[in-house]
Protein backbone atom coordinates (compact mmCIF):
# COMPACT_ATOMS: atom_id res chain seq x y z
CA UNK A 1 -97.30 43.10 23.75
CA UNK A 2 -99.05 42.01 26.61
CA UNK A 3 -96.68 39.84 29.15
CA UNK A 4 -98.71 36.64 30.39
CA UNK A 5 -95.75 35.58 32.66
CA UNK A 6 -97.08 32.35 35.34
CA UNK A 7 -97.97 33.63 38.46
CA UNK A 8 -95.63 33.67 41.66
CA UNK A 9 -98.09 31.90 43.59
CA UNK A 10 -98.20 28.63 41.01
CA UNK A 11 -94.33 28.18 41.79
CA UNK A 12 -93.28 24.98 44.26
CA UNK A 13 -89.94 25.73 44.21
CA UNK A 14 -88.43 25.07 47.38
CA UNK A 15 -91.23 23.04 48.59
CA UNK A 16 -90.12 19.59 50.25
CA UNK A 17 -92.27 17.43 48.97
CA UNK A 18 -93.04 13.96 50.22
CA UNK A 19 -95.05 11.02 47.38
CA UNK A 20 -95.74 8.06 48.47
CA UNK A 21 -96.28 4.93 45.98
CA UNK A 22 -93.56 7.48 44.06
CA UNK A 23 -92.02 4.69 41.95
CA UNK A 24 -95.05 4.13 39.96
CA UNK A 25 -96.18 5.77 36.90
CA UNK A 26 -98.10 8.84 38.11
CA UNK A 27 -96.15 9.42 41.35
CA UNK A 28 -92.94 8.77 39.09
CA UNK A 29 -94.11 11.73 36.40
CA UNK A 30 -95.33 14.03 39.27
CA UNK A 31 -92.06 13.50 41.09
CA UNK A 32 -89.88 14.45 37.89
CA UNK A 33 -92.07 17.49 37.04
CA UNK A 34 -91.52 18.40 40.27
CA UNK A 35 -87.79 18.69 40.67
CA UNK A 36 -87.69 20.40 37.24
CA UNK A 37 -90.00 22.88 38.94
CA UNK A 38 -87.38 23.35 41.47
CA UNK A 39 -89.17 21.64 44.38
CA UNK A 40 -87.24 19.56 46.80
CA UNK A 41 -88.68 15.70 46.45
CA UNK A 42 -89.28 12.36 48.89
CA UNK A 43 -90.14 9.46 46.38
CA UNK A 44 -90.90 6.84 48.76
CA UNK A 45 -92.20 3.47 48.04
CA UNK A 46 -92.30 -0.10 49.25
CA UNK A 47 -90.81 -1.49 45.66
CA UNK A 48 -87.52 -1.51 46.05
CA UNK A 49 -87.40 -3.07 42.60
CA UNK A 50 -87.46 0.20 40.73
CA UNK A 51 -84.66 1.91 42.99
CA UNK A 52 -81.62 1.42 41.38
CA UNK A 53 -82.68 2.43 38.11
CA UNK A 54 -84.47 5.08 39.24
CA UNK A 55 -81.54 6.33 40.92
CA UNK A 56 -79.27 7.22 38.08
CA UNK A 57 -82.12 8.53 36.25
CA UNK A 58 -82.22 11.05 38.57
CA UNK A 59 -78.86 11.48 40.14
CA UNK A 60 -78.15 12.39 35.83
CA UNK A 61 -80.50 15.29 36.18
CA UNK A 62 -80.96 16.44 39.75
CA UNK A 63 -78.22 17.06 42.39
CA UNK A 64 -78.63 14.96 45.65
CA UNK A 65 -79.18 17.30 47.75
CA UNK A 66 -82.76 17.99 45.58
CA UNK A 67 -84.50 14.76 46.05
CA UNK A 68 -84.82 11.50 48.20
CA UNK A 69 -85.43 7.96 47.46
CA UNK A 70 -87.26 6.55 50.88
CA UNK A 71 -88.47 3.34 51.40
CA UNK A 72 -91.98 3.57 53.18
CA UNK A 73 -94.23 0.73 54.09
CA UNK A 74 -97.24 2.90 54.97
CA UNK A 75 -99.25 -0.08 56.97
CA UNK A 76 -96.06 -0.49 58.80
CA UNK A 77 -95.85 1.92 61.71
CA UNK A 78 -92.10 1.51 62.44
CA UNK A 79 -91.11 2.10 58.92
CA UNK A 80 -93.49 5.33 58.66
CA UNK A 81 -91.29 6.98 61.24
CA UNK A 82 -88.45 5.89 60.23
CA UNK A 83 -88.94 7.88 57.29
CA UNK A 84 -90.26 10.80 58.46
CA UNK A 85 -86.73 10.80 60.94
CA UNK A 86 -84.69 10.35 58.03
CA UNK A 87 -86.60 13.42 55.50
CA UNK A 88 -86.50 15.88 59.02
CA UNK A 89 -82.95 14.66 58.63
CA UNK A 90 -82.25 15.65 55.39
CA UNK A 91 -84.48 18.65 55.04
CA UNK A 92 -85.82 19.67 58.42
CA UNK A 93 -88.97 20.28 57.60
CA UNK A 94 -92.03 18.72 55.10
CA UNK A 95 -94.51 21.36 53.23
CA UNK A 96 -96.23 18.71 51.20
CA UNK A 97 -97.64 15.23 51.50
CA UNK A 98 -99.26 13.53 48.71
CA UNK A 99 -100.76 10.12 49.23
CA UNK A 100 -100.47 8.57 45.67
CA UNK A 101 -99.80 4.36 47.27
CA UNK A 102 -102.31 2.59 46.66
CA UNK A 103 -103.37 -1.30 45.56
CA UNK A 104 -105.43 -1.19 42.57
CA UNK A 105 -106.42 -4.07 39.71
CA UNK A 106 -104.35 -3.19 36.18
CA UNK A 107 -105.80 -3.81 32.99
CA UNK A 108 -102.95 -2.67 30.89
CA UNK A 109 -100.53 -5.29 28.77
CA UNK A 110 -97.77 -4.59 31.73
CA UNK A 111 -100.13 -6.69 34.59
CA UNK A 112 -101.56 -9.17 32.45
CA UNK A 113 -103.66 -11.59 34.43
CA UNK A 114 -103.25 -9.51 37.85
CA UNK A 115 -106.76 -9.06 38.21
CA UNK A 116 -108.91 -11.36 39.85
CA UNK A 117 -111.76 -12.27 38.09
CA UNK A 118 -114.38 -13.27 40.28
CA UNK A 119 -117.58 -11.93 40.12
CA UNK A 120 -118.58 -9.71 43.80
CA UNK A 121 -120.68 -12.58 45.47
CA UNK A 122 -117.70 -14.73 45.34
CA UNK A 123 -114.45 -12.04 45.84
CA UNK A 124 -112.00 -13.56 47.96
CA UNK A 125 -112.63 -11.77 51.81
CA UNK A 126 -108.10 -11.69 51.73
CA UNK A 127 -107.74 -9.55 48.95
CA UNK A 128 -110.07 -6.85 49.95
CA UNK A 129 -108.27 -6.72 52.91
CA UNK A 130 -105.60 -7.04 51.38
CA UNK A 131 -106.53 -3.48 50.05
CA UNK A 132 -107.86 -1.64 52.71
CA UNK A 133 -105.04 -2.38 54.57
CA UNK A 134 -102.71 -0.47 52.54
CA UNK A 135 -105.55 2.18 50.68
CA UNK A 136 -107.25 2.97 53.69
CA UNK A 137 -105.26 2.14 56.95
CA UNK A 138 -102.09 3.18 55.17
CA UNK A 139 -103.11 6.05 54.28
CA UNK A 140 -104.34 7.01 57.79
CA UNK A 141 -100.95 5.94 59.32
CA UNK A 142 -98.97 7.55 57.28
CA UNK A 143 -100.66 11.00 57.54
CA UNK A 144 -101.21 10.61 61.18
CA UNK A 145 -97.29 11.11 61.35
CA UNK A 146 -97.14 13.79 59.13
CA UNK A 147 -99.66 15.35 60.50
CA UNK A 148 -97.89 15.59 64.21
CA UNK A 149 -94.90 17.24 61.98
CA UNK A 150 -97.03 19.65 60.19
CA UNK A 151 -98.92 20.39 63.60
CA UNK A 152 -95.08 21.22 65.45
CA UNK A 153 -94.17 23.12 62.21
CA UNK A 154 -97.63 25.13 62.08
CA UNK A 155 -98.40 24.35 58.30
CA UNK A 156 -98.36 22.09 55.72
CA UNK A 157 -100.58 20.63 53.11
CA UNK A 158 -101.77 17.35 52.02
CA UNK A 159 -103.37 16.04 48.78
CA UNK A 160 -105.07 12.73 48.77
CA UNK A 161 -105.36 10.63 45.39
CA UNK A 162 -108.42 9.21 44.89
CA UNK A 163 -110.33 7.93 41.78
CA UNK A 164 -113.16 8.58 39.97
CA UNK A 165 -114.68 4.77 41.53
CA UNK A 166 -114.66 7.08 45.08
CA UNK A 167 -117.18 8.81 43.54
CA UNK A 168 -119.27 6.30 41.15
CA UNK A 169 -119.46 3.39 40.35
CA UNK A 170 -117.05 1.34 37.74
CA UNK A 171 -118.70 0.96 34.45
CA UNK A 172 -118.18 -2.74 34.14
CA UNK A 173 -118.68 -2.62 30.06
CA UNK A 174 -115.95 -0.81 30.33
CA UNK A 175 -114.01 -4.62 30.66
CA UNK A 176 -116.07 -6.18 28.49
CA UNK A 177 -113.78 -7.44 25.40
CA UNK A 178 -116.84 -9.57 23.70
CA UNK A 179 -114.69 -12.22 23.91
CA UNK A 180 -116.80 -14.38 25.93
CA UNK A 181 -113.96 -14.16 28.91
CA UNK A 182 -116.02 -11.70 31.84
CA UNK A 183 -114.01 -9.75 33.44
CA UNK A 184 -114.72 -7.22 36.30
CA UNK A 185 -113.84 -3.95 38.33
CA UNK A 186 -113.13 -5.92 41.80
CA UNK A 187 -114.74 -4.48 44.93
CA UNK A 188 -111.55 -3.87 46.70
CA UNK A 189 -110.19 -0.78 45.15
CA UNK A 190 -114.23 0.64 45.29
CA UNK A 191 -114.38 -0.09 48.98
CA UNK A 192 -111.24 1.09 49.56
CA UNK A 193 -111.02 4.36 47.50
CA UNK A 194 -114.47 5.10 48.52
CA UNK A 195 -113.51 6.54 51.61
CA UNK A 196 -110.61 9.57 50.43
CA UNK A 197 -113.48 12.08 49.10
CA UNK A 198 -114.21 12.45 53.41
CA UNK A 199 -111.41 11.24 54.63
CA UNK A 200 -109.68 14.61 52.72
CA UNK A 201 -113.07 16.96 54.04
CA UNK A 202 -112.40 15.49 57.37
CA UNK A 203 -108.95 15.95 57.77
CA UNK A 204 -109.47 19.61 56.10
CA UNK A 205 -112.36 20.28 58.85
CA UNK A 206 -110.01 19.22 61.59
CA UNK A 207 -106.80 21.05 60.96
CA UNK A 208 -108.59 24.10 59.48
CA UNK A 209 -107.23 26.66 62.09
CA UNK A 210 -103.82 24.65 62.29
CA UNK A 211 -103.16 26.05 58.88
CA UNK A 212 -103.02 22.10 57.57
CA UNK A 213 -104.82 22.14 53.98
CA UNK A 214 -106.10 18.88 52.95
CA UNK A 215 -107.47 18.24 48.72
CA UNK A 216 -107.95 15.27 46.93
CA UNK A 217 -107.21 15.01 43.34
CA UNK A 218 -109.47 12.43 41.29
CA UNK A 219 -107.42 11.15 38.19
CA UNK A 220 -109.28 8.41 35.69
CA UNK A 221 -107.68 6.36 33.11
CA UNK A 222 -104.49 7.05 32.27
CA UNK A 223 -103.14 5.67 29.05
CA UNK A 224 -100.49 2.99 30.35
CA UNK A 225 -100.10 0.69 26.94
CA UNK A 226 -103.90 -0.95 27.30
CA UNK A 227 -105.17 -3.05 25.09
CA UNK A 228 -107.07 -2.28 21.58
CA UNK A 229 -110.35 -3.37 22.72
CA UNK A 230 -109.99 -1.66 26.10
CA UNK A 231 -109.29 1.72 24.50
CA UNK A 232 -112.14 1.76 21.87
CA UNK A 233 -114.18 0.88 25.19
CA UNK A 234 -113.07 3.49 26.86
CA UNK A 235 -113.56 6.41 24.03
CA UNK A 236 -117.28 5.21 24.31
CA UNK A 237 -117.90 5.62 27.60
CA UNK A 238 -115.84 9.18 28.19
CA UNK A 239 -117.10 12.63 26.86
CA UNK A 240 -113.94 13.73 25.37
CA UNK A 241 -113.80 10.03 23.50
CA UNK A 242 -110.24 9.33 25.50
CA UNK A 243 -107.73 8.13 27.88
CA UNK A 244 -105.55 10.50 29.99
CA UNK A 245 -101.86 11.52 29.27
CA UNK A 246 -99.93 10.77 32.20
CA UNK A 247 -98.17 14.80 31.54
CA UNK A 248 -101.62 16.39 31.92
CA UNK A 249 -101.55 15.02 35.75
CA UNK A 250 -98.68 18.24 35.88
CA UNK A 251 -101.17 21.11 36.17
CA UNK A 252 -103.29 19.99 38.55
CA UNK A 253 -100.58 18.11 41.29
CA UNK A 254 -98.63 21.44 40.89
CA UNK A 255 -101.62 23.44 41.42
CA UNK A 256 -102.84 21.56 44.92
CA UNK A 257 -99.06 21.88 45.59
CA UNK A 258 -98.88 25.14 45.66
CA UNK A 259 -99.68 28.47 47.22
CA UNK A 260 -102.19 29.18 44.04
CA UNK A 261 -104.72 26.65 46.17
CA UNK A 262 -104.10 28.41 49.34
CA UNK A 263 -107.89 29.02 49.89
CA UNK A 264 -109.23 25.11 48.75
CA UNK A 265 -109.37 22.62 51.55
CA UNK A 266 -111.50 19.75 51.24
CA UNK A 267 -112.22 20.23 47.92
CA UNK A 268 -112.09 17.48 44.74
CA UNK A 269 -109.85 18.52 41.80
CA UNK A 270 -111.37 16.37 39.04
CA UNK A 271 -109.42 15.30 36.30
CA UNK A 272 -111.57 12.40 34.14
CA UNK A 273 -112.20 13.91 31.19
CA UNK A 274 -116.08 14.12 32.16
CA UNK A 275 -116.08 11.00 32.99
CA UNK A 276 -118.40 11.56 36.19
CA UNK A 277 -120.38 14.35 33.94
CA UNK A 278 -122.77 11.37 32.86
């Protein structure tokens, strides 16, 4: 009987592993699947809402010396290096950055009425600001200090989330109840996403021969409790007729993560269930 055991060089264990925006649903899932795969983890976050319960979810399965609840304003330069002093503290060293924060309109029943609905010629100027602030400046500051630790430590790797709206752009049927009430994709997550696809090539381009990697993963859709009318919408417009399981995020994080991707950098890992194929 043939042996398919998983290959060495898909293993993160003993990676330290830093996730920004971690208390949310995919960096939350990614961080668990990655302490059970024996990585070290930073779940950082501005929400301090979700701490405490977070907390003894994880201090029940993990040992404290395995993982790291940080809170990280990523526009905020001060706090960005306070946190990067406190993980060299703990574990003297950071293999992995993933940039999962990020401001985005929910249409699920948890965010009801979070999305603004007014149509592009008349989107308030603040909240796309509001946006790029955080999805595109923050994301810059906090991987211009990770960078200066990966550059001292002579490696490192860095995955950048982005969405399948940095690539195309949002079906708006897709938010079309027929229910007379129009609602839209805003332009502020599109403007502000847009720019990760070469923000990740230019980043890989620049550290190449500092042995920094840099991939993006592009995630689309993930089944968060949506609404009836939202879902049958959504099975129309993708090719395999549905939303994504927040689990089947797993592969492909753990994949950029580890040494199995050792010769990608600036590549795209897409994960839409063909949604871009058409």
């Amino acid at each position: 009987m043939i042996n398919y055991n998983t290959h060495h060089s898909l293993s993160i264990e003993g990676k330290i592993i830093l996730i920004t925006g971690a208390f949310g649903m995919i960096g939350k899932t990614i961080a668990m699947s990655f302490l059970e795969q024996g990585a070290l983890v930073i779940l950082a976050d501005i929400d301090t809402d979700k701490k405490g319960d977070l907390e003894n979810l994880l201090t029940r399965r993990f040992t404290e010396d395995r993982f790291l609840l940080q809170q990280l304003d990523i526009t905020n330069e001060e706090s960005c290096q306070n946190a990067i002093n406190t993980i060299l503290g703990k574990f003297g060293r950071l293999d992995v950055l993933i940039n999962n924060a990020a401001i985005d309109a929910k249409f699920d029943k948890i965010h009801p009425g979070s999305v603004n609905q007014s149509r592009f010629e008349n989107y308030p100027i603040d909240l796309l600001q509001k946006s790029i602030e955080t999805n595109l400046t923050g994301t810059i500051l906090i991987t211009q200090h990770v960078c200066r630790v990966m550059m001292k430590q002579g490696f490192g790797n860095i995955i950048n989330v982005a969405s399948t709206y940095s690539v195309v752009a949002p079906n708006q049927s897709l938010y079309d109840y027929g229910d007379q009430k129009p609602q839209f994709k805003p332009v502020d997550y599109v403007a502000s996403k847009s720019f990760i696809p070469n923000f990740t090539r230019y980043l890989a381009t620049f550290y190449a021969h500092d042995n920094i990697r840099c991939n993006a993963i592009v995630p689309h859709g993930i089944a968060n409790d949506h609404g009836k009318k939202f879902v049958e919408n959504f099975a129309k417009l993708s090719p395999l007729g549905r939303m994504c399981e927040r689990e089947e995020l797993i592969g492909p994080f753990t994949f950029l993560a580890s040494d199995a991707s050792s010769y990608m950098t600036g590549s795209l890992l897409t994960v839409d269930g063909g949604w871009t194929a058409w």
